[in-house]
PDB file of N, CA and C in Angstrom:
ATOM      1  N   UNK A   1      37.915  54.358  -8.560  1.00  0.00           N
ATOM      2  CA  UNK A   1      37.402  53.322  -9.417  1.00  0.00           C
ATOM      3  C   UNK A   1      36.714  52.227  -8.608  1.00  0.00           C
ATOM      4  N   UNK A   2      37.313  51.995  -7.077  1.00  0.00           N
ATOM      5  CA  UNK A   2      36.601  51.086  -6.714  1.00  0.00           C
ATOM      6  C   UNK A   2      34.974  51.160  -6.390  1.00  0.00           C
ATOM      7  N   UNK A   3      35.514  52.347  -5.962  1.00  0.00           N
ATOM      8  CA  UNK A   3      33.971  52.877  -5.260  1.00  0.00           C
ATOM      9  C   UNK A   3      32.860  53.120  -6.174  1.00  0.00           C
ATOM     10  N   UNK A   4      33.238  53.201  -7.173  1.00  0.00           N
ATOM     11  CA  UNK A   4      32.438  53.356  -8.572  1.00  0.00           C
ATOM     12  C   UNK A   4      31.417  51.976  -8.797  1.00  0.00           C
ATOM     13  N   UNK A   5      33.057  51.019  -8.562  1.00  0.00           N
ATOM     14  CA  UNK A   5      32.188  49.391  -8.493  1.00  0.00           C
ATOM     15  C   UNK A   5      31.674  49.107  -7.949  1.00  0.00           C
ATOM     16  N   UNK A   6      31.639  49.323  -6.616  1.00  0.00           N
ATOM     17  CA  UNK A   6      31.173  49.185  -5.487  1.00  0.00           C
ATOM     18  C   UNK A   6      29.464  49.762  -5.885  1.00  0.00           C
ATOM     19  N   UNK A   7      29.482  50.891  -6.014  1.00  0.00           N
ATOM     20  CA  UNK A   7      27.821  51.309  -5.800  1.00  0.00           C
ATOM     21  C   UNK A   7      27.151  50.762  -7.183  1.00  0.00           C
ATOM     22  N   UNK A   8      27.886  50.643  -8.173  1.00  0.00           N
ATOM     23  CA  UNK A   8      27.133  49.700  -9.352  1.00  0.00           C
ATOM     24  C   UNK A   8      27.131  48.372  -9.038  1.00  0.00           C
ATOM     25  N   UNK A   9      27.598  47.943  -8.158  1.00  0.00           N
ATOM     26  CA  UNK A   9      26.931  46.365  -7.680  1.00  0.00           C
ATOM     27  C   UNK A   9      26.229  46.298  -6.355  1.00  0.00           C
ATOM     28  N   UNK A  10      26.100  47.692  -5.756  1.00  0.00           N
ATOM     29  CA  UNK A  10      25.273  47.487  -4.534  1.00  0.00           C
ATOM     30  C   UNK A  10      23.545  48.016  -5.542  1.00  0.00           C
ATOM     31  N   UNK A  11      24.000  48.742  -6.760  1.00  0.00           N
ATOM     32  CA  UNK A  11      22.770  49.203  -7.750  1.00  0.00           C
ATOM     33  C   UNK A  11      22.078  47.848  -8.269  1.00  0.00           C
ATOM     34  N   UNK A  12      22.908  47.346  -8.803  1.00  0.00           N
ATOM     35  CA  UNK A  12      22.489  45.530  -9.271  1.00  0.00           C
ATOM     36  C   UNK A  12      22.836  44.480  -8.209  1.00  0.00           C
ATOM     37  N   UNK A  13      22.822  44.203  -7.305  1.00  0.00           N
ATOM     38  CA  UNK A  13      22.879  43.160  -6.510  1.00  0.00           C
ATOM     39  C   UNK A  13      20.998  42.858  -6.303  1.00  0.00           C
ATOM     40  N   UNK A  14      19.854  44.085  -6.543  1.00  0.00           N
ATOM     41  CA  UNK A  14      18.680  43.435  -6.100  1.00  0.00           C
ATOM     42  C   UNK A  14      18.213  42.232  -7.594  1.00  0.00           C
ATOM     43  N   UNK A  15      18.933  42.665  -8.925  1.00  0.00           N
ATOM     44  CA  UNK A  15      18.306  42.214  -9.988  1.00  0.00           C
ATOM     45  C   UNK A  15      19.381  40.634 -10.519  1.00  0.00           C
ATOM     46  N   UNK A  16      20.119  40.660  -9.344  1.00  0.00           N
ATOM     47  CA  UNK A  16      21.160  39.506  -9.365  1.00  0.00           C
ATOM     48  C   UNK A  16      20.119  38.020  -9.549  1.00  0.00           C
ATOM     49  N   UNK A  17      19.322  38.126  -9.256  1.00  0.00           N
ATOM     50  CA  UNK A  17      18.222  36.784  -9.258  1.00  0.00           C
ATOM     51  C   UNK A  17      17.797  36.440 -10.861  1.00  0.00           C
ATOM     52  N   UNK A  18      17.810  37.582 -11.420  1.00  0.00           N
ATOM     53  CA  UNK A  18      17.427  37.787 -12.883  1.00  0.00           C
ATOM     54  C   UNK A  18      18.786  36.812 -13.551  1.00  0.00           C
ATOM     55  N   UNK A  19      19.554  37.222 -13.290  1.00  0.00           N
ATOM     56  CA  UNK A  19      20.714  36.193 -14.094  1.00  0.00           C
ATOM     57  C   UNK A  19      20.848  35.060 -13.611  1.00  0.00           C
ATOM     58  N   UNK A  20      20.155  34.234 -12.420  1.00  0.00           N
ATOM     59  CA  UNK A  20      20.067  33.054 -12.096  1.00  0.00           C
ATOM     60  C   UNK A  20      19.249  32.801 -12.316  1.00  0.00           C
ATOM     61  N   UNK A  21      17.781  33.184 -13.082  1.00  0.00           N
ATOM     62  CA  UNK A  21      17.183  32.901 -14.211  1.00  0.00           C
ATOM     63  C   UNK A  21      17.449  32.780 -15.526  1.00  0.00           C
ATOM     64  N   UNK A  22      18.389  33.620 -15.955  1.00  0.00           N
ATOM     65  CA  UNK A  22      18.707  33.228 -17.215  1.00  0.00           C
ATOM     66  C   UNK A  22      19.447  32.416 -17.067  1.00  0.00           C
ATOM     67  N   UNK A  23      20.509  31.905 -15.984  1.00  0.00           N
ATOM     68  CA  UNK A  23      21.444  30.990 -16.188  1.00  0.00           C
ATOM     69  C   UNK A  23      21.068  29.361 -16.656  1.00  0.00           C
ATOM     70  N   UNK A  24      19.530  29.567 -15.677  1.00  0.00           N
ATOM     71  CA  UNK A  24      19.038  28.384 -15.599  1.00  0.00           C
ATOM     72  C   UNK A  24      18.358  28.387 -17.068  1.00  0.00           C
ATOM     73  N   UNK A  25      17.701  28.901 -17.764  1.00  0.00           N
ATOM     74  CA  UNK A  25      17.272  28.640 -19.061  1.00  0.00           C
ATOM     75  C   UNK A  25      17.803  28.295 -19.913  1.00  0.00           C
ATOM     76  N   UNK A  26      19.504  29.110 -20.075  1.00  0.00           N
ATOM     77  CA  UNK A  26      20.465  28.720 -20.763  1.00  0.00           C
ATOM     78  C   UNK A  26      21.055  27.233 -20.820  1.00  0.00           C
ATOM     79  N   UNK A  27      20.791  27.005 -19.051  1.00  0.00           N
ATOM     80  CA  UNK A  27      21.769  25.315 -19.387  1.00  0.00           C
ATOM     81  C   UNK A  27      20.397  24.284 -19.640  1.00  0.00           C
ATOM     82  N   UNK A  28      18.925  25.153 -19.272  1.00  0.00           N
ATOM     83  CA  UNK A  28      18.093  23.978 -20.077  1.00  0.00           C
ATOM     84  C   UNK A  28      18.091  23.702 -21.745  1.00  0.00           C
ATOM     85  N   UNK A  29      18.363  25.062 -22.527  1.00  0.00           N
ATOM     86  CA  UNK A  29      18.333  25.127 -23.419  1.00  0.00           C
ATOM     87  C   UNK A  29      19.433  23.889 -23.835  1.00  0.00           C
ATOM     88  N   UNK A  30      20.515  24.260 -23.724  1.00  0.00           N
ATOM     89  CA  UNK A  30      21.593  23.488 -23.978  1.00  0.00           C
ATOM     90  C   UNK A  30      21.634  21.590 -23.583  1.00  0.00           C
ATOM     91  N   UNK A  31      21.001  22.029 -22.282  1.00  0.00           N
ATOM     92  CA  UNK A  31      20.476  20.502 -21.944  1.00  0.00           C
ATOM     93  C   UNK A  31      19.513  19.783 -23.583  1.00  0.00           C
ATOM     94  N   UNK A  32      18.580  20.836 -23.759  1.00  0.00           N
ATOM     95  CA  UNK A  32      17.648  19.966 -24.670  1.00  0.00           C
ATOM     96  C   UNK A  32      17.902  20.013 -25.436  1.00  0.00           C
ATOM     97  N   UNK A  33      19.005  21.008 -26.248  1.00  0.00           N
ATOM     98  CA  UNK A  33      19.670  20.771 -27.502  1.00  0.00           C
ATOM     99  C   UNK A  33      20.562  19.873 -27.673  1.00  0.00           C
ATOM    100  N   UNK A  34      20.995  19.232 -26.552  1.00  0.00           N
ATOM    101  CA  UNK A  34      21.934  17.923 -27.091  1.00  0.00           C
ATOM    102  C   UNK A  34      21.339  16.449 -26.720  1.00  0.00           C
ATOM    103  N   UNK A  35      20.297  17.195 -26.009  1.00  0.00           N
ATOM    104  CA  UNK A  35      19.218  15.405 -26.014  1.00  0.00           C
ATOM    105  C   UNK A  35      18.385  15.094 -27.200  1.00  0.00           C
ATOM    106  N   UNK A  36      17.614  16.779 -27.834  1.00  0.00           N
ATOM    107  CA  UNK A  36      16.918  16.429 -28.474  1.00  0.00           C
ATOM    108  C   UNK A  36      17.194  16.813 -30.322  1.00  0.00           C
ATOM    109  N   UNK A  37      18.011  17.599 -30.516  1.00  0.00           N
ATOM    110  CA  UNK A  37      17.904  17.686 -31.663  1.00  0.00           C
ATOM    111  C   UNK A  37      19.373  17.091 -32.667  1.00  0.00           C
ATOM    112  N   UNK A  38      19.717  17.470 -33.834  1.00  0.00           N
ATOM    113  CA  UNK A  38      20.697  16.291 -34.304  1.00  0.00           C
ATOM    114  C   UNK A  38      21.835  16.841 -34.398  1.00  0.00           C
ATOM    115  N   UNK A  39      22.969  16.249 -34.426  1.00  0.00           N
ATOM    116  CA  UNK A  39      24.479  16.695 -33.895  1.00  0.00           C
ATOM    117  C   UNK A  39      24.974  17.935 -35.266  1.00  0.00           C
ATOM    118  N   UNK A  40      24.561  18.446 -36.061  1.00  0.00           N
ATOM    119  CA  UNK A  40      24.530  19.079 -36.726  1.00  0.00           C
ATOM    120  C   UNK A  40      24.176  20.479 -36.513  1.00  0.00           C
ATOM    121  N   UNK A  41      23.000  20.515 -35.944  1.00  0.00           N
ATOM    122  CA  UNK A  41      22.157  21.728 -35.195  1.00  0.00           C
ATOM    123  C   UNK A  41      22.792  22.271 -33.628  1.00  0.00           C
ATOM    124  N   UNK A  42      23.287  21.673 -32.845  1.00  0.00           N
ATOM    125  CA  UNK A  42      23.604  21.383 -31.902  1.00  0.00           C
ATOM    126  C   UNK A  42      24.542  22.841 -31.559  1.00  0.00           C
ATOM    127  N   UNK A  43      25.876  23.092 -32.352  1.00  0.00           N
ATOM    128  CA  UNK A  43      26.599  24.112 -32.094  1.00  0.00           C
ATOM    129  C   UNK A  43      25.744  25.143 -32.522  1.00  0.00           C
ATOM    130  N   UNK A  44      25.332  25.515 -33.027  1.00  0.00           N
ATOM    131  CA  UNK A  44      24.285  26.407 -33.541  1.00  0.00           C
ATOM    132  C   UNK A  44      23.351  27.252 -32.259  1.00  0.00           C
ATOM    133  N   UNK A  45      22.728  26.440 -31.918  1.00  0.00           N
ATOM    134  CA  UNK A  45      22.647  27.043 -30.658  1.00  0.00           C
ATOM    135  C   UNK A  45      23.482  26.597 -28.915  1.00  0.00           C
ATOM    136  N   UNK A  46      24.272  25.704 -29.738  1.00  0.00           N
ATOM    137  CA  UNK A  46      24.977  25.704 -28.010  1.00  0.00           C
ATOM    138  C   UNK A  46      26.627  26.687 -27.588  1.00  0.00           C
ATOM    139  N   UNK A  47      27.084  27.149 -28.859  1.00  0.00           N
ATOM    140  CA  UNK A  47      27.974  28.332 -28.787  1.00  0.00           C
ATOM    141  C   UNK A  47      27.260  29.678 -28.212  1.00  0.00           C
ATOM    142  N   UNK A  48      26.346  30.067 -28.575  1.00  0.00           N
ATOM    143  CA  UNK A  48      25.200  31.415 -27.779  1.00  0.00           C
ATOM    144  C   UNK A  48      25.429  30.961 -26.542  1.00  0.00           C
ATOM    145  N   UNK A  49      24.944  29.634 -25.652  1.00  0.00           N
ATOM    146  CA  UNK A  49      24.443  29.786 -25.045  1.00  0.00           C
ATOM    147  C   UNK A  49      25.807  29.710 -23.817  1.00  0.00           C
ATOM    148  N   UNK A  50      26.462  28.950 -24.119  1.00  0.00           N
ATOM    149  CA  UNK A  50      27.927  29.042 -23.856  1.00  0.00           C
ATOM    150  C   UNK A  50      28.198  30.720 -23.397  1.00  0.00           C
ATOM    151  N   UNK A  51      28.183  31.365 -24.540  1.00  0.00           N
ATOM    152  CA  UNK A  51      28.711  32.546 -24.009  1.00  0.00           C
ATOM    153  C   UNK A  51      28.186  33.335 -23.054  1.00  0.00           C
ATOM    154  N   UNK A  52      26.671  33.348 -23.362  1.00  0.00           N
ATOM    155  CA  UNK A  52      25.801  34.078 -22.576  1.00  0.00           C
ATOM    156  C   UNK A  52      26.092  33.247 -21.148  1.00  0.00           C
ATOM    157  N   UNK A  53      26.178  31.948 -20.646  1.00  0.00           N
ATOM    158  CA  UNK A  53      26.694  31.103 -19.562  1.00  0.00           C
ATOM    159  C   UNK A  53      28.274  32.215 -19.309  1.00  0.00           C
ATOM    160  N   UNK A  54      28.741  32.252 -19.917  1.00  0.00           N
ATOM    161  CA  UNK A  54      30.127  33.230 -19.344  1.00  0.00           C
ATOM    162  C   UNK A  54      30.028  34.630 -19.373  1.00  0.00           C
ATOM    163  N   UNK A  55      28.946  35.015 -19.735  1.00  0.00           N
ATOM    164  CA  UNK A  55      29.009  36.760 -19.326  1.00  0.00           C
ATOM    165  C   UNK A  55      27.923  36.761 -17.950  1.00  0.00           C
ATOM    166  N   UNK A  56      27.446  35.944 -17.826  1.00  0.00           N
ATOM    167  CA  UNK A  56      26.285  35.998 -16.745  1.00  0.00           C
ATOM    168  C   UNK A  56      27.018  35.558 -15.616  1.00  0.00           C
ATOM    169  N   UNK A  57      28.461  34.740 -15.765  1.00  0.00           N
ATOM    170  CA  UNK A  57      29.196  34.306 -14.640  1.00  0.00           C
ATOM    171  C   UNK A  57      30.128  35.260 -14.461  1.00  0.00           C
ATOM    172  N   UNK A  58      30.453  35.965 -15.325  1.00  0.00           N
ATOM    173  CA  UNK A  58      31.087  37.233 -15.131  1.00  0.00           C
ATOM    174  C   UNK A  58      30.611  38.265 -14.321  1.00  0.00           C
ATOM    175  N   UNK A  59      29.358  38.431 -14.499  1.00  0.00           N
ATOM    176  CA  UNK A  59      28.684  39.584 -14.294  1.00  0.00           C
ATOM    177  C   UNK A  59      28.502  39.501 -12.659  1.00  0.00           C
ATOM    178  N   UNK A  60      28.041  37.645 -12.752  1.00  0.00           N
ATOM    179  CA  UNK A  60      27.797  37.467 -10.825  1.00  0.00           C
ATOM    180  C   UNK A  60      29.027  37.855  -9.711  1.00  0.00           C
ATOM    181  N   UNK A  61      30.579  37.420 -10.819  1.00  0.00           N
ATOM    182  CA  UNK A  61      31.312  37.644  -9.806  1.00  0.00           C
ATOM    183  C   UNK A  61      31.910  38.606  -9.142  1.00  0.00           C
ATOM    184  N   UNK A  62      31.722  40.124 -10.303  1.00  0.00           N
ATOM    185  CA  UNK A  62      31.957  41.551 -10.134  1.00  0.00           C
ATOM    186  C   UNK A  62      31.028  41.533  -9.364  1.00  0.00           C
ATOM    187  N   UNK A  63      29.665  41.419  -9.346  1.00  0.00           N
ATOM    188  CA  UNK A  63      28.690  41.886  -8.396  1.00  0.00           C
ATOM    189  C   UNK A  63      28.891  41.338  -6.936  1.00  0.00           C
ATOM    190  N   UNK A  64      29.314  40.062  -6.895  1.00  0.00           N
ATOM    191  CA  UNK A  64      29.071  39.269  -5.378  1.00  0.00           C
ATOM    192  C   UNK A  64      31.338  39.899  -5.124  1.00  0.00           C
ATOM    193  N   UNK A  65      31.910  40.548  -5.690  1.00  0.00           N
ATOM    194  CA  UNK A  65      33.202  40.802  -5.325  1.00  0.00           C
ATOM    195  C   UNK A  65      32.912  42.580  -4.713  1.00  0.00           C
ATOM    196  N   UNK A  66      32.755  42.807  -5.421  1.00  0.00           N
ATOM    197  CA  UNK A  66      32.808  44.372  -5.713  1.00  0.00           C
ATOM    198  C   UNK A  66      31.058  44.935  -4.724  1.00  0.00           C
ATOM    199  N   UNK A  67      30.983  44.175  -4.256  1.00  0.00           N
ATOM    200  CA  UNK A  67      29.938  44.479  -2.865  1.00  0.00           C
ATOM    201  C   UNK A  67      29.867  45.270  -2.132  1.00  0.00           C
ATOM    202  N   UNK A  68      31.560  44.239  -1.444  1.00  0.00           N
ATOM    203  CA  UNK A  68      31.911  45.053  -0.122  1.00  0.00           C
ATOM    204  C   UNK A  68      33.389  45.233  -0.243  1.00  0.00           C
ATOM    205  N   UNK A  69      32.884  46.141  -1.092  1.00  0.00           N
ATOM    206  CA  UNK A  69      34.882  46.716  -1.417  1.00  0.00           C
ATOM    207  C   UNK A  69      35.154  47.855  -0.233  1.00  0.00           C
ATOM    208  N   UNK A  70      36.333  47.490   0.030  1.00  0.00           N
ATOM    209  CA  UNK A  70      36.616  48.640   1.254  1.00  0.00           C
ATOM    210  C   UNK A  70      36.575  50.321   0.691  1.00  0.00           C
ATOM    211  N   UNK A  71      36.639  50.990   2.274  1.00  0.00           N
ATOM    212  CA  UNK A  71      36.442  52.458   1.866  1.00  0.00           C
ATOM    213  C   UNK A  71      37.865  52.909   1.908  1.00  0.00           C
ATOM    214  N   UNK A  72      38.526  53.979   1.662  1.00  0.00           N
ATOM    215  CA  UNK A  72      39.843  54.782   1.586  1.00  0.00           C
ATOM    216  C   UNK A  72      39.896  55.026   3.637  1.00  0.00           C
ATOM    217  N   UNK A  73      41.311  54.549   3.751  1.00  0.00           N
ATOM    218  CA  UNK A  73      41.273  54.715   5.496  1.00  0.00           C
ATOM    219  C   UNK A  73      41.594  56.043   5.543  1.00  0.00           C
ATOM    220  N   UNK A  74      40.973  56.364   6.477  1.00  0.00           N
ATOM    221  CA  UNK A  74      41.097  57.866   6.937  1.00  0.00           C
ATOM    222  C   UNK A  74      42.655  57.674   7.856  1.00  0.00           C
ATOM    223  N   UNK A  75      42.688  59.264   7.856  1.00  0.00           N
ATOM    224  CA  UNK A  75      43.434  59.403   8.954  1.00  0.00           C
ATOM    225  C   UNK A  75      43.942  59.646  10.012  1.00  0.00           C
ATOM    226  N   UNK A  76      43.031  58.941  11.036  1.00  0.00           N
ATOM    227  CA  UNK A  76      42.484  59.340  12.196  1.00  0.00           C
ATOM    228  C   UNK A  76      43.031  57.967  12.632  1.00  0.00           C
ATOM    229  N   UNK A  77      42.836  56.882  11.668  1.00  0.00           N
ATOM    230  CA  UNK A  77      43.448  55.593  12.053  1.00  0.00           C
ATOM    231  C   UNK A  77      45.130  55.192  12.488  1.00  0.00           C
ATOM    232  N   UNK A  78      45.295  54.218  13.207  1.00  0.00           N
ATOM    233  CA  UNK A  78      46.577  53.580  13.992  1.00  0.00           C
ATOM    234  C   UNK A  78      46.735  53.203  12.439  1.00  0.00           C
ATOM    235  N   UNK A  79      48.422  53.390  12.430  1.00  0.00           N
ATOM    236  CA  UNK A  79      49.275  52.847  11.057  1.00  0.00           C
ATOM    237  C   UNK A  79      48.961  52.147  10.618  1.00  0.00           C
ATOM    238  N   UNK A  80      49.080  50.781  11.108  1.00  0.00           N
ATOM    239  CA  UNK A  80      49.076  49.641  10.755  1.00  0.00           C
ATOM    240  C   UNK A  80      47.207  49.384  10.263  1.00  0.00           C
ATOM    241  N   UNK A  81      46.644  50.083  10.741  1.00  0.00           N
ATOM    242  CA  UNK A  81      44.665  49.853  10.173  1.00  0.00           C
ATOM    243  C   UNK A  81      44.972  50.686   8.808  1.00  0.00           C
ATOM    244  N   UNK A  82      45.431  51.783   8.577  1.00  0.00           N
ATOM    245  CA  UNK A  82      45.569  52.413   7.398  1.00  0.00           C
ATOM    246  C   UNK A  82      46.536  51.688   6.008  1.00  0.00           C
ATOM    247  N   UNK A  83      47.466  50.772   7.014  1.00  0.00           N
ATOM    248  CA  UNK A  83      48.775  49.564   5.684  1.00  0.00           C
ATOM    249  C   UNK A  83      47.731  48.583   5.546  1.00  0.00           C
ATOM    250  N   UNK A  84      46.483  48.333   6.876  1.00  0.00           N
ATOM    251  CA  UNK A  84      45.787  46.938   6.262  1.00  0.00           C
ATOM    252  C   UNK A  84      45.149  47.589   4.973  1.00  0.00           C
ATOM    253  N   UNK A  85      44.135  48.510   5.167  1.00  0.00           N
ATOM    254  CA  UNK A  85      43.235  49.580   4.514  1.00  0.00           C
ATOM    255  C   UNK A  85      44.320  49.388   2.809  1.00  0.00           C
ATOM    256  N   UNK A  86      45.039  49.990   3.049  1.00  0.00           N
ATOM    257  CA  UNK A  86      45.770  50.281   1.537  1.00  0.00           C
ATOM    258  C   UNK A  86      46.291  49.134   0.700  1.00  0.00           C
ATOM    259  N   UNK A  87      46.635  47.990   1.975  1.00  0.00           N
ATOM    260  CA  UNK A  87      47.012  46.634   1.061  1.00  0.00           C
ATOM    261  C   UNK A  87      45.691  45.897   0.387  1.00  0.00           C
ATOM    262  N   UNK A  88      44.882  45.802   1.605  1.00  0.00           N
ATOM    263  CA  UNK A  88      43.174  45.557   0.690  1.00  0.00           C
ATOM    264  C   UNK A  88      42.897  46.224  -0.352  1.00  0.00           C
ATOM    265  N   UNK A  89      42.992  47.459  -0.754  1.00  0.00           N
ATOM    266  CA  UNK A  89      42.538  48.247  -1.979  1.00  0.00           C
ATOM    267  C   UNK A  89      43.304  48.354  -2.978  1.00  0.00           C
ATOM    268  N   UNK A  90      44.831  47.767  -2.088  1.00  0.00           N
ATOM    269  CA  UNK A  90      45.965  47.361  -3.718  1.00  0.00           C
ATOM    270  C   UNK A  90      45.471  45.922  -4.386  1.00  0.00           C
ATOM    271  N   UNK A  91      44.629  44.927  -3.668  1.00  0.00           N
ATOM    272  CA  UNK A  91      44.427  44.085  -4.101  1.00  0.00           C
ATOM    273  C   UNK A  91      42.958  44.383  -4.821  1.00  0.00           C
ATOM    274  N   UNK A  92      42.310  44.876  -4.358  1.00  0.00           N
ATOM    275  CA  UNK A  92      41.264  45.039  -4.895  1.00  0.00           C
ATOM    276  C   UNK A  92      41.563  45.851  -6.344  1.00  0.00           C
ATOM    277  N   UNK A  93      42.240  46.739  -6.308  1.00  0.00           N
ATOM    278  CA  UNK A  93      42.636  47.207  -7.760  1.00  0.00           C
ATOM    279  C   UNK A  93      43.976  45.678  -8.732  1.00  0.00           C
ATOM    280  N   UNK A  94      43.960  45.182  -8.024  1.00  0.00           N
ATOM    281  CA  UNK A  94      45.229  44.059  -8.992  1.00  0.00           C
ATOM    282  C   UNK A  94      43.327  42.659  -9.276  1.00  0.00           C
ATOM    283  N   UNK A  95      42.287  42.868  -8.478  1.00  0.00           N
ATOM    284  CA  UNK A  95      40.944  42.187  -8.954  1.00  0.00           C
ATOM    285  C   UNK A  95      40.286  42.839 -10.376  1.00  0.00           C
ATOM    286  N   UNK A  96      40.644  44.166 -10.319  1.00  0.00           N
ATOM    287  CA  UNK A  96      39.987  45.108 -10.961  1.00  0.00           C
ATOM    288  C   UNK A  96      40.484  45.136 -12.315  1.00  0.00           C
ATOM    289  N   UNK A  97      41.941  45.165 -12.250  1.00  0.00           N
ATOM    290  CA  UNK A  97      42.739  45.000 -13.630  1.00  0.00           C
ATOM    291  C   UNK A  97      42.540  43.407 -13.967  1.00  0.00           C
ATOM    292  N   UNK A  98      42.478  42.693 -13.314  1.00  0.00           N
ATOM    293  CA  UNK A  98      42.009  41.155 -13.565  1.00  0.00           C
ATOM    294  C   UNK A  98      40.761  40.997 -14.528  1.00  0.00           C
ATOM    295  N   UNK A  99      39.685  41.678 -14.146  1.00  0.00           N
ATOM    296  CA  UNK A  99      38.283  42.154 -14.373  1.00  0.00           C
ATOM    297  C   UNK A  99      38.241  42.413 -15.718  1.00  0.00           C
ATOM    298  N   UNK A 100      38.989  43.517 -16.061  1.00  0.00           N
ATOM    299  CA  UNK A 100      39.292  44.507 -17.167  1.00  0.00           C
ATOM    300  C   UNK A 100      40.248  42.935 -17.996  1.00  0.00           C
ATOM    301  N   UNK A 101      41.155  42.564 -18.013  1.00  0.00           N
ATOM    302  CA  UNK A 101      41.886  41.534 -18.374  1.00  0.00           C
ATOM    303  C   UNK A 101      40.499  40.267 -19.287  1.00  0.00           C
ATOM    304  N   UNK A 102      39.896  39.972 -18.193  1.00  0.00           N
ATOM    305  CA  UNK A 102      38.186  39.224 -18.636  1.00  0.00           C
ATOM    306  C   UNK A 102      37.488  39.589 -19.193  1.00  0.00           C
ATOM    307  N   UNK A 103      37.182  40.763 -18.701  1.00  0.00           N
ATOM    308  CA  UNK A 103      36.354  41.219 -19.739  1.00  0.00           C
ATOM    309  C   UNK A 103      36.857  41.542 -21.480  1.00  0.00           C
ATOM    310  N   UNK A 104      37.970  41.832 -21.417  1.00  0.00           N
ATOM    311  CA  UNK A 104      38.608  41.822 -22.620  1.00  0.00           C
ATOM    312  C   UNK A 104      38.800  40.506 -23.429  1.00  0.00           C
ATOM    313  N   UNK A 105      38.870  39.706 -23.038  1.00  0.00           N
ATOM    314  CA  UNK A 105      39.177  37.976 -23.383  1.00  0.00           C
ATOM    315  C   UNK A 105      37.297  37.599 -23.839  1.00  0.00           C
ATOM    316  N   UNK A 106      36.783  38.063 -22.765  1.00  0.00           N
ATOM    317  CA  UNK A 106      35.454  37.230 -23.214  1.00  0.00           C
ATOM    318  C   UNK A 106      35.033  38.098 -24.540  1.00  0.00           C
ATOM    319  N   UNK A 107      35.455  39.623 -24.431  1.00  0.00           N
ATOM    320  CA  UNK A 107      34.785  39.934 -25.981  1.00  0.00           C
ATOM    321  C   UNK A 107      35.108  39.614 -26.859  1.00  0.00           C
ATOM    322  N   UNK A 108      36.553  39.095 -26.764  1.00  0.00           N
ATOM    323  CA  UNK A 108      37.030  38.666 -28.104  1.00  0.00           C
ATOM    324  C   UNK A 108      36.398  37.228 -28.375  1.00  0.00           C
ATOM    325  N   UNK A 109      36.473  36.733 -27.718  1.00  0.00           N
ATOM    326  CA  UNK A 109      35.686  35.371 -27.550  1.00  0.00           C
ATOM    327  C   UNK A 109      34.228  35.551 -27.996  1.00  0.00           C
ATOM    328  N   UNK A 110      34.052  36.585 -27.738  1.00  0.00           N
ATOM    329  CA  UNK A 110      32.662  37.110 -28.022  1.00  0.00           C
ATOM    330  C   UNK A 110      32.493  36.914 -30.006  1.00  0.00           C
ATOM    331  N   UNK A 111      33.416  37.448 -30.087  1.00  0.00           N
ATOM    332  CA  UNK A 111      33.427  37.841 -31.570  1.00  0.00           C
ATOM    333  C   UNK A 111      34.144  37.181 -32.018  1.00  0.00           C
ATOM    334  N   UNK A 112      34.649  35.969 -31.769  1.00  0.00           N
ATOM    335  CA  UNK A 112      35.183  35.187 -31.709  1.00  0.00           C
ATOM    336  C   UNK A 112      33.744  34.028 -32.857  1.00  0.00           C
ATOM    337  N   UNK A 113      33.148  34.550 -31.837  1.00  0.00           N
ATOM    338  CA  UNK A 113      31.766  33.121 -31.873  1.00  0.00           C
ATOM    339  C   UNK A 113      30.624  33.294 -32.594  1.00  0.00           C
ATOM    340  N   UNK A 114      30.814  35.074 -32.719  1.00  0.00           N
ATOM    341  CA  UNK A 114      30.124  35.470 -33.852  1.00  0.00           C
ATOM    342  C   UNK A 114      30.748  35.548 -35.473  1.00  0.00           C
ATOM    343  N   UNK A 115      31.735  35.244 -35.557  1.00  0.00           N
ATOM    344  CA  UNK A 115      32.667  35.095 -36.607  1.00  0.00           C
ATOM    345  C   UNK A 115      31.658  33.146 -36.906  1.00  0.00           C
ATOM    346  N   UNK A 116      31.767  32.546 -36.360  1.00  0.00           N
ATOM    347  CA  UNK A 116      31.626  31.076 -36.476  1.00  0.00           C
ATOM    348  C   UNK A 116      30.149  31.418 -36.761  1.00  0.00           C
ATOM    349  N   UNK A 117      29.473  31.564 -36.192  1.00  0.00           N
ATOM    350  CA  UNK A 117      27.640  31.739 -36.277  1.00  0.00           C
ATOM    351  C   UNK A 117      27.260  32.341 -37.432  1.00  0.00           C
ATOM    352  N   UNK A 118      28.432  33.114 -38.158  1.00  0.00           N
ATOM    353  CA  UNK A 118      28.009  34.152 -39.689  1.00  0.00           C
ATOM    354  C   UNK A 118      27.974  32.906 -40.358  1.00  0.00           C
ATOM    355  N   UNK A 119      28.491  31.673 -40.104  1.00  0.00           N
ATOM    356  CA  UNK A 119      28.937  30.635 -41.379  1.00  0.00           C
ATOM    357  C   UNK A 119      27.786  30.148 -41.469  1.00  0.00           C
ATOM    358  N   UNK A 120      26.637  29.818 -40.546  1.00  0.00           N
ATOM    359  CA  UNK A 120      25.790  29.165 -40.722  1.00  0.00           C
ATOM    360  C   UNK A 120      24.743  29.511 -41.662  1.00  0.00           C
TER     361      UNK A 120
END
């Protein structure tokens, strides 16, 4: 599983710039929706943009984590390089179930916010 992550964020790490474009549009958006339009309108579009702000911070941190995930130690290695090897990849799988944990929270949150946005 790691290694899985691993090459899908070494696949998207070149288009990682793309979501620090959208990030930045998003908090202008939000910027000019609470300077410029009236406190009524306001959640309307600043719940979207909110979320899309937390899946795009999601997305950066699997990508900039899951980079340089270690490889499985061979066994050719001294003990103790193979206990470092296996304690790194127990943590990296206790990141992974973390991941899975977030990602589960933000969808609900997700639909969470689309439940609120039907009212309008």
């Amino acid at each position: 599983m790691i290694e899985r992550l691993s090459k899908i964020s070494k696949i998207l790490m070149p288009y990682r710039w793309l979501s620090f474009v959208l990030l930045g549009v998003f908090l202008a958006v939000i910027i000019y929706v609470n300077l410029y339009l009236p406190l009524s309108e306001q959640n309307l579009y600043n719940l979207p943009c909110l979320l899309a702000i937390i899946w795009i911070a999601a997305f950066n941190v699997a990508i900039a984590i899951f980079d340089k995930a270690p490889v499985e130690p061979a066994e050719k290695q001294s003990f103790f390089a193979r206990l470092k090897g296996r304690l790194t990849r127990f943590f990296y799988y206790i990141i992974v179930f973390g991941f899975i944990i977030l990602t589960l929270a933000i969808i609900l949150l997700s639909l969470r916010f689309l439940g609120i946005l039907s009212r309008f």
